[in-house]
N, C-alpha and C. Protein backbone atom coordinates (compact mmCIF):
# COMPACT_ATOMS: atom_id res chain seq x y z
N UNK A 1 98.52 74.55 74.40
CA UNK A 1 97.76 73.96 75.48
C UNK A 1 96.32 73.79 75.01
N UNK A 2 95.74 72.54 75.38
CA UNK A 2 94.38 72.54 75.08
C UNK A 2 93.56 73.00 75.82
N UNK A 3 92.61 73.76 75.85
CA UNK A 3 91.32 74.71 76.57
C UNK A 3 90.44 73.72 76.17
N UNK A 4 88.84 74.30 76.99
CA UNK A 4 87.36 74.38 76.84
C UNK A 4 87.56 75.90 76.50
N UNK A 5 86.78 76.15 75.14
CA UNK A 5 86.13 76.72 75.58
C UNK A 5 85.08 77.36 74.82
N UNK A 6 84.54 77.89 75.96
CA UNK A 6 82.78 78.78 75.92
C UNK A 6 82.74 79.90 74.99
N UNK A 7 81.34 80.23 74.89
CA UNK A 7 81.08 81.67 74.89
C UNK A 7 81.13 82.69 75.76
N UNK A 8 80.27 83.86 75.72
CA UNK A 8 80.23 84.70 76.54
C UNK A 8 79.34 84.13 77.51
N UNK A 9 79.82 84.26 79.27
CA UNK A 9 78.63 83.82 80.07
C UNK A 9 78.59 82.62 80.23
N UNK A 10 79.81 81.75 79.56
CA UNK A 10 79.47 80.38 79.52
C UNK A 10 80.52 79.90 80.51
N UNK A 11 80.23 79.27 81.90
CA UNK A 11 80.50 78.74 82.66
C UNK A 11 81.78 78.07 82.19
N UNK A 12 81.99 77.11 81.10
CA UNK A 12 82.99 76.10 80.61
C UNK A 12 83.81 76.88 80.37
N UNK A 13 83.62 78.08 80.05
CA UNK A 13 85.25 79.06 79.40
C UNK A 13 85.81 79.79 80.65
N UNK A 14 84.94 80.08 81.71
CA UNK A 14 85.42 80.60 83.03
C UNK A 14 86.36 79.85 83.61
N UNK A 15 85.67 78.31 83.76
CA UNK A 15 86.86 77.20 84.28
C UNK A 15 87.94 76.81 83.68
N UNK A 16 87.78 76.96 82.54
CA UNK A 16 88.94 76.90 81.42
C UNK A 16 90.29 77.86 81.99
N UNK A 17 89.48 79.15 81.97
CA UNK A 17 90.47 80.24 82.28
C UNK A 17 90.94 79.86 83.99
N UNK A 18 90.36 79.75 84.57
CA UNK A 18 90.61 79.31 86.05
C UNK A 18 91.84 78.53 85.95
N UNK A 19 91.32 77.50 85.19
CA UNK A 19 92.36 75.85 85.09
C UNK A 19 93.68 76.41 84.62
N UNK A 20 93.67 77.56 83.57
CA UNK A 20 95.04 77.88 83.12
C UNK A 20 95.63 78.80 83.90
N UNK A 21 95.00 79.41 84.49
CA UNK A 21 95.83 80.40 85.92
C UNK A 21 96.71 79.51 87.14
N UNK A 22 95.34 78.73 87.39
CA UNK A 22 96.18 77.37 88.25
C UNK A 22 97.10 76.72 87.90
N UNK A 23 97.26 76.28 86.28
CA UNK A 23 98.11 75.53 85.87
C UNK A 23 99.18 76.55 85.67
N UNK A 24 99.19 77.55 85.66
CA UNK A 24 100.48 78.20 85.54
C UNK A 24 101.20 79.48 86.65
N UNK A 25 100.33 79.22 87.85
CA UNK A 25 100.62 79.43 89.32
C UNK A 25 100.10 81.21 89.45
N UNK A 26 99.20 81.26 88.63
CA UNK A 26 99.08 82.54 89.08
C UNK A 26 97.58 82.72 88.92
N UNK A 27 97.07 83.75 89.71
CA UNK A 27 95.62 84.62 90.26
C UNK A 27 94.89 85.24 88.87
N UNK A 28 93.83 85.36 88.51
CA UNK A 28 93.27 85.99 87.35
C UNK A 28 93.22 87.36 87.81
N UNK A 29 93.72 88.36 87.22
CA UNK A 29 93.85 89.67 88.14
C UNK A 29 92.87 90.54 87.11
N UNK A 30 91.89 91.40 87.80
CA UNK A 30 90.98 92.00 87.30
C UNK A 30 91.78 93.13 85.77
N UNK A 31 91.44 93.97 85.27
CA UNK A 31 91.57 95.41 85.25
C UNK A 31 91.11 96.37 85.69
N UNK A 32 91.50 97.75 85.48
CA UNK A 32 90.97 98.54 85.96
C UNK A 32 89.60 98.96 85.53
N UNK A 33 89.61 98.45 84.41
CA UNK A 33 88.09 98.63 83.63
C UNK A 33 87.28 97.60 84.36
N UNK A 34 87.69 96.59 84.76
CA UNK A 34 86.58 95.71 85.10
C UNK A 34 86.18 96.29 86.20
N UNK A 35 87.54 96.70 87.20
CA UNK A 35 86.75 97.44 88.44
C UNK A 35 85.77 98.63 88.46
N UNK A 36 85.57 99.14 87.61
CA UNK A 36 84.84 100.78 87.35
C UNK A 36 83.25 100.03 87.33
N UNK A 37 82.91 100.74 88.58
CA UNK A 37 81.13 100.68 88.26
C UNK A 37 80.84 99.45 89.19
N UNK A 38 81.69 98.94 89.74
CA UNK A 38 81.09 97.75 90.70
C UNK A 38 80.94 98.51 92.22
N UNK A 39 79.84 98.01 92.97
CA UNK A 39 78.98 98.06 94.11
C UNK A 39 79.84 97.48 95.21
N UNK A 40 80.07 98.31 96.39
CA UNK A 40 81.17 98.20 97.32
C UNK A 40 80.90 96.47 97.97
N UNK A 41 79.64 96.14 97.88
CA UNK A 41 78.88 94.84 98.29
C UNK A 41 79.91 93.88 97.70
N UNK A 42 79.99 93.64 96.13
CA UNK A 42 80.62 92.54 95.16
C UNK A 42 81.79 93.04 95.48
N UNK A 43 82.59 94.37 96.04
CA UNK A 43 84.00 94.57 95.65
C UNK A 43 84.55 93.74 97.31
N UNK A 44 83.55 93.90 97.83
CA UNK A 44 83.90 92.93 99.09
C UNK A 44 83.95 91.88 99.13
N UNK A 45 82.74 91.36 98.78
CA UNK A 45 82.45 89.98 98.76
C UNK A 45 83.61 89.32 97.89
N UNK A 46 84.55 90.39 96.87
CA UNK A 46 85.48 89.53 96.29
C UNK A 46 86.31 89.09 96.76
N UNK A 47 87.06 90.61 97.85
CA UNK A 47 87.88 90.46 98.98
C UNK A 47 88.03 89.69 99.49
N UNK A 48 86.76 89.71 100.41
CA UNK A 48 86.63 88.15 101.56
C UNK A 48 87.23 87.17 100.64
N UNK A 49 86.69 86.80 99.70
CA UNK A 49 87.06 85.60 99.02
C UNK A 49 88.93 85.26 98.77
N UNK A 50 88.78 86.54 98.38
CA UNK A 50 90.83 86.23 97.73
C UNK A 50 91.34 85.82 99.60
N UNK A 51 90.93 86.83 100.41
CA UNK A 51 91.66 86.51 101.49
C UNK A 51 91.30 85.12 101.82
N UNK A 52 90.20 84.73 101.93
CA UNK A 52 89.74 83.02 102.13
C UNK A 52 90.72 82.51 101.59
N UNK A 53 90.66 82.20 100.23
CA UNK A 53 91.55 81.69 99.48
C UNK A 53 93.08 81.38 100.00
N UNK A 54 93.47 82.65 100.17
CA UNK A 54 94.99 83.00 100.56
C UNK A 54 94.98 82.18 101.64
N UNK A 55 93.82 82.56 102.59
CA UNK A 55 94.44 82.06 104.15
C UNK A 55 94.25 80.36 103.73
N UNK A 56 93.86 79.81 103.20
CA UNK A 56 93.45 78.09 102.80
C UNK A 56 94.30 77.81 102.08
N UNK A 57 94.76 78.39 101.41
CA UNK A 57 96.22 78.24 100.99
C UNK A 57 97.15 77.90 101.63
N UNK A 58 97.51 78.89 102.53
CA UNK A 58 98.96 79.20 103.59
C UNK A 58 98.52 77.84 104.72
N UNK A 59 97.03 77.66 104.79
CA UNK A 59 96.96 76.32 105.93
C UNK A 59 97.00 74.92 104.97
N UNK A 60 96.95 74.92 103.98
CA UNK A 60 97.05 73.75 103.17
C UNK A 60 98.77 73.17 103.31
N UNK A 61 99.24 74.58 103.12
CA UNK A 61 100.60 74.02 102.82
C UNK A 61 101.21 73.63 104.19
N UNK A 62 100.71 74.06 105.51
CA UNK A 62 101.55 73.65 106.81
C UNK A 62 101.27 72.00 107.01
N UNK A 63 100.32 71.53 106.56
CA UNK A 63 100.13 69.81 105.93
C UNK A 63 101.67 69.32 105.86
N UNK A 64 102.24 68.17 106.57
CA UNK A 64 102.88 67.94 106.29
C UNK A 64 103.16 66.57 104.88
N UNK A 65 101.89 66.57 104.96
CA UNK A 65 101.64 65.80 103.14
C UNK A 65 100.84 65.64 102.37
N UNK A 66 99.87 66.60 102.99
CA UNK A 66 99.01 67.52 102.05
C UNK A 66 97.43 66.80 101.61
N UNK A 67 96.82 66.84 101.07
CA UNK A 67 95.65 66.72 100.83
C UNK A 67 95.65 65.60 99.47
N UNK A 68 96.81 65.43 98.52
CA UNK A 68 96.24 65.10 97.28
C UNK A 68 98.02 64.18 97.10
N UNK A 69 97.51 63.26 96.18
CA UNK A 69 98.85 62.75 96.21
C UNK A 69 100.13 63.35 95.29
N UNK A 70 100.93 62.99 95.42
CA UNK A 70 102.03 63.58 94.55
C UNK A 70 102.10 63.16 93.03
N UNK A 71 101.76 64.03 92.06
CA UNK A 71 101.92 63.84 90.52
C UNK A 71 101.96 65.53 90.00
N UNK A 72 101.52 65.19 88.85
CA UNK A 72 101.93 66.34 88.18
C UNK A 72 101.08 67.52 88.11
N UNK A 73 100.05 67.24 88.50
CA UNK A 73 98.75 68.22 88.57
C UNK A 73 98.31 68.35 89.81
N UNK A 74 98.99 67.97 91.22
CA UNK A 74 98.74 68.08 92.58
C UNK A 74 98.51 69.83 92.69
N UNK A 75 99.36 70.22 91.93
CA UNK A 75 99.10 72.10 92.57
C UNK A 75 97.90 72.31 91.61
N UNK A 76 97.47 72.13 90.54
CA UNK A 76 95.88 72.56 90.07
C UNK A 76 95.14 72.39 90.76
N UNK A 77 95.14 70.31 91.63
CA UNK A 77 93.77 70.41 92.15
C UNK A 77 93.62 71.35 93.19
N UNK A 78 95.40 71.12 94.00
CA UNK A 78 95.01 71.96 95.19
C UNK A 78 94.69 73.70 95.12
N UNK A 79 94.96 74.24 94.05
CA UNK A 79 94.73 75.59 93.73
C UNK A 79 93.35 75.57 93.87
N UNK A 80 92.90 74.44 93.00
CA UNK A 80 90.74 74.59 92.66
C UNK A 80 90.52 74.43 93.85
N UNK A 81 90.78 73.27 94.95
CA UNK A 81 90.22 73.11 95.89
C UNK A 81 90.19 74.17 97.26
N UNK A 82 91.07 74.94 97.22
CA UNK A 82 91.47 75.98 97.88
C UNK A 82 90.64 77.22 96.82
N UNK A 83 90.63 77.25 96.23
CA UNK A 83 89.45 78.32 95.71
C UNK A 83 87.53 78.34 95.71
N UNK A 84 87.82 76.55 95.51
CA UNK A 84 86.11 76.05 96.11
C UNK A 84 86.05 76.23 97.59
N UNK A 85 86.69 76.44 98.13
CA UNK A 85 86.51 75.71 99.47
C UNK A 85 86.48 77.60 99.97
N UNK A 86 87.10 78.35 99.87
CA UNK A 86 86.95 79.79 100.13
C UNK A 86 85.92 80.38 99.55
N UNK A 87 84.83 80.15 97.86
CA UNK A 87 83.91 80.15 97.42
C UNK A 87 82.81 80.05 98.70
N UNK A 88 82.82 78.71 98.89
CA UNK A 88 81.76 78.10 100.24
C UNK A 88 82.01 78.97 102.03
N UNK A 89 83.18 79.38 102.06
CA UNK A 89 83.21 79.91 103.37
C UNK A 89 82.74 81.41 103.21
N UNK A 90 82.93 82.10 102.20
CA UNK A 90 82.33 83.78 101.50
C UNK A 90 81.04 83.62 101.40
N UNK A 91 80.64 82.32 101.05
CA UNK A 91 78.50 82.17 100.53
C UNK A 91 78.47 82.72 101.77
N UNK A 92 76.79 83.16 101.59
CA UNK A 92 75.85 83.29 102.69
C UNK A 92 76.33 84.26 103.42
N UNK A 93 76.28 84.03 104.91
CA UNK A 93 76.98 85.32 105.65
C UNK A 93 77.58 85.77 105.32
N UNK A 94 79.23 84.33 105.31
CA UNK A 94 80.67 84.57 105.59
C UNK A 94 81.07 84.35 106.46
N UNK A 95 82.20 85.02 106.36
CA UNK A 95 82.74 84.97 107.40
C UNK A 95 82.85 86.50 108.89
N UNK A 96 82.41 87.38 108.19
CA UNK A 96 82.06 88.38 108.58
C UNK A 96 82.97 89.80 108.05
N UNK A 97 83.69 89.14 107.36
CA UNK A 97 85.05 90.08 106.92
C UNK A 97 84.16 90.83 106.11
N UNK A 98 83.30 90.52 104.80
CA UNK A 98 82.79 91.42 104.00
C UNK A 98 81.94 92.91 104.30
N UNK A 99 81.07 92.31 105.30
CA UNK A 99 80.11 93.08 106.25
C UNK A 99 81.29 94.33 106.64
N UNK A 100 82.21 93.82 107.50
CA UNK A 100 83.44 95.10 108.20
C UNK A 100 84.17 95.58 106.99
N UNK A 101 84.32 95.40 105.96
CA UNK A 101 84.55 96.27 104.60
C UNK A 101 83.96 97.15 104.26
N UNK A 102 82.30 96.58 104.18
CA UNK A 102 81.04 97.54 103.57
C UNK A 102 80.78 98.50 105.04
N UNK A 103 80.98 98.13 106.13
CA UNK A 103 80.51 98.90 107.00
C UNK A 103 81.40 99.79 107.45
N UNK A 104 82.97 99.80 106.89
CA UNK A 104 84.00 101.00 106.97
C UNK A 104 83.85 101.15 105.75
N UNK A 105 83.57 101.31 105.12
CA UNK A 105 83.57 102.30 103.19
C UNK A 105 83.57 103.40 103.38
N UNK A 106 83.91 104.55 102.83
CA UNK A 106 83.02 105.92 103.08
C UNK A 106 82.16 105.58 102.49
N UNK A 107 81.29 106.68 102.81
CA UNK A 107 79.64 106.88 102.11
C UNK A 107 80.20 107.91 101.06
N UNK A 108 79.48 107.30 99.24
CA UNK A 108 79.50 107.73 97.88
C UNK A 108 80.80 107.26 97.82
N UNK A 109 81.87 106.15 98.26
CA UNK A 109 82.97 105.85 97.22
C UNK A 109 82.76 105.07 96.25
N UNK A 110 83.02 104.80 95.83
CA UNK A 110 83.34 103.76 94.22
C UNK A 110 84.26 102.58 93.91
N UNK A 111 84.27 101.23 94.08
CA UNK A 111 85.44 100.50 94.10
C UNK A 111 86.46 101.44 93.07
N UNK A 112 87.29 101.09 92.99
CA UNK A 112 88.16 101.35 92.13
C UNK A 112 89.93 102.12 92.44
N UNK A 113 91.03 102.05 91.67
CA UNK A 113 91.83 102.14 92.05
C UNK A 113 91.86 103.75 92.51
N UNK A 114 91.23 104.74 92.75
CA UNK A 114 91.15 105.53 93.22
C UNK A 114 90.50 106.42 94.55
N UNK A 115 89.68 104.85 95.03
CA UNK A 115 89.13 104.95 95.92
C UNK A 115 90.47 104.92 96.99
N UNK A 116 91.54 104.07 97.28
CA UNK A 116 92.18 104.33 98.32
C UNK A 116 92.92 105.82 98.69
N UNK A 117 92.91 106.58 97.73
CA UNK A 117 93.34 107.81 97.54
C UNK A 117 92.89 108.97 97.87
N UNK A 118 91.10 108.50 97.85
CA UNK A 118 90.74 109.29 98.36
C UNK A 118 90.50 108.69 99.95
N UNK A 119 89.97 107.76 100.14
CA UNK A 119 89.97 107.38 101.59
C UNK A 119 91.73 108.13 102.07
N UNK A 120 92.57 107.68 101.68
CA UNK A 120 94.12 108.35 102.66
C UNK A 120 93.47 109.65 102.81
N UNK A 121 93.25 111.05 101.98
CA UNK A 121 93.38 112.34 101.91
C UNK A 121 91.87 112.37 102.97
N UNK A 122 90.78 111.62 103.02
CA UNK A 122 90.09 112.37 104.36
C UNK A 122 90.26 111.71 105.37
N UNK A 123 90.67 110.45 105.63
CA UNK A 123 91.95 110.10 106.67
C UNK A 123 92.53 111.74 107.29
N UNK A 124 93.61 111.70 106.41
CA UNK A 124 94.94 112.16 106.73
C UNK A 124 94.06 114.44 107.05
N UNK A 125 93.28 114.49 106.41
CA UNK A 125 92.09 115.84 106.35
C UNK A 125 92.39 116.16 105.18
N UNK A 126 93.16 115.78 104.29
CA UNK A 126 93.46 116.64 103.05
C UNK A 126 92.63 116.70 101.95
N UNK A 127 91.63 117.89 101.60
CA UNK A 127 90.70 118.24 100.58
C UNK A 127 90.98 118.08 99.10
N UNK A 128 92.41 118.71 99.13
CA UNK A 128 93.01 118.61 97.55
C UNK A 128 94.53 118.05 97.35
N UNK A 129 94.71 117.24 96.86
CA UNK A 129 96.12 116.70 96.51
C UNK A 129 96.93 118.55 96.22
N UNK A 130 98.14 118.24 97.40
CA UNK A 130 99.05 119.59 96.51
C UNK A 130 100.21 118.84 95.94
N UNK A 131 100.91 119.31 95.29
CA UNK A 131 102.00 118.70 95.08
C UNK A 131 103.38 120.08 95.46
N UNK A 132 104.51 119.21 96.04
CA UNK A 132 105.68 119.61 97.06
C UNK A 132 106.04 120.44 95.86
């Protein structure tokens, strides 16, 4: 397959990578390393976004003929356009979803895949994982 692409930081290799997720029907999914050390603010603001996305998605498709005409690259554009278009509804305010993320967080968690684990255990009151 032919790419763009960039350097580090370089805008043209981001879309590149975008274009080949779209073109091959699937989400760029973080790691766990990427999540370590990010600010509950950006881990939201990403949120909002995927859910934007998702929900502009699921209303794109109730179209009964959709936005773009029928060829071979109809699901790229509509993937980009459904990802720009959730981009623009996350700017600025939002939609308000991010705000009710950051404003249920605990206070001192950490994005990361261990944060829900601990949110369940002071949920649920439990200080220390036991095991049965």
């Amino acid at each position: 397959m032919n790419t763009l692409q960039g350097g580090p930081g370089d805008p043209i290799g981001a879309v590149s990578v975008q274009v080949q997720h779209a073109m091959n029907g699937s989400e760029a999914v973080p790691s766990v390393d990427d999540l370590k050390g990010r600010n509950k603010e950006d881990a939201a603001q990403e949120l909002e976004q995927l859910f934007l996305t998702l929900l502009v998605k699921e209303m794109r498709e109730t179209l009964p003929e959709g936005f773009f005409a029928k060829g071979p690259a109809t699901s790229v554009y509509a993937g980009l356009f459904d990802q720009v278009l959730a981009e623009s509804l996350a700017s600025g305010k939002g939609t308000g979803l991010r705000q009710a993320i950051v404003d249920g967080w605990p206070d001192g968690a950490k994005p990361g895949p261990d944060s829900a684990d601990a949110r369940k255990a002071s949920v649920l009151g439990v200080s220390e994982r036991t095991t049965p």
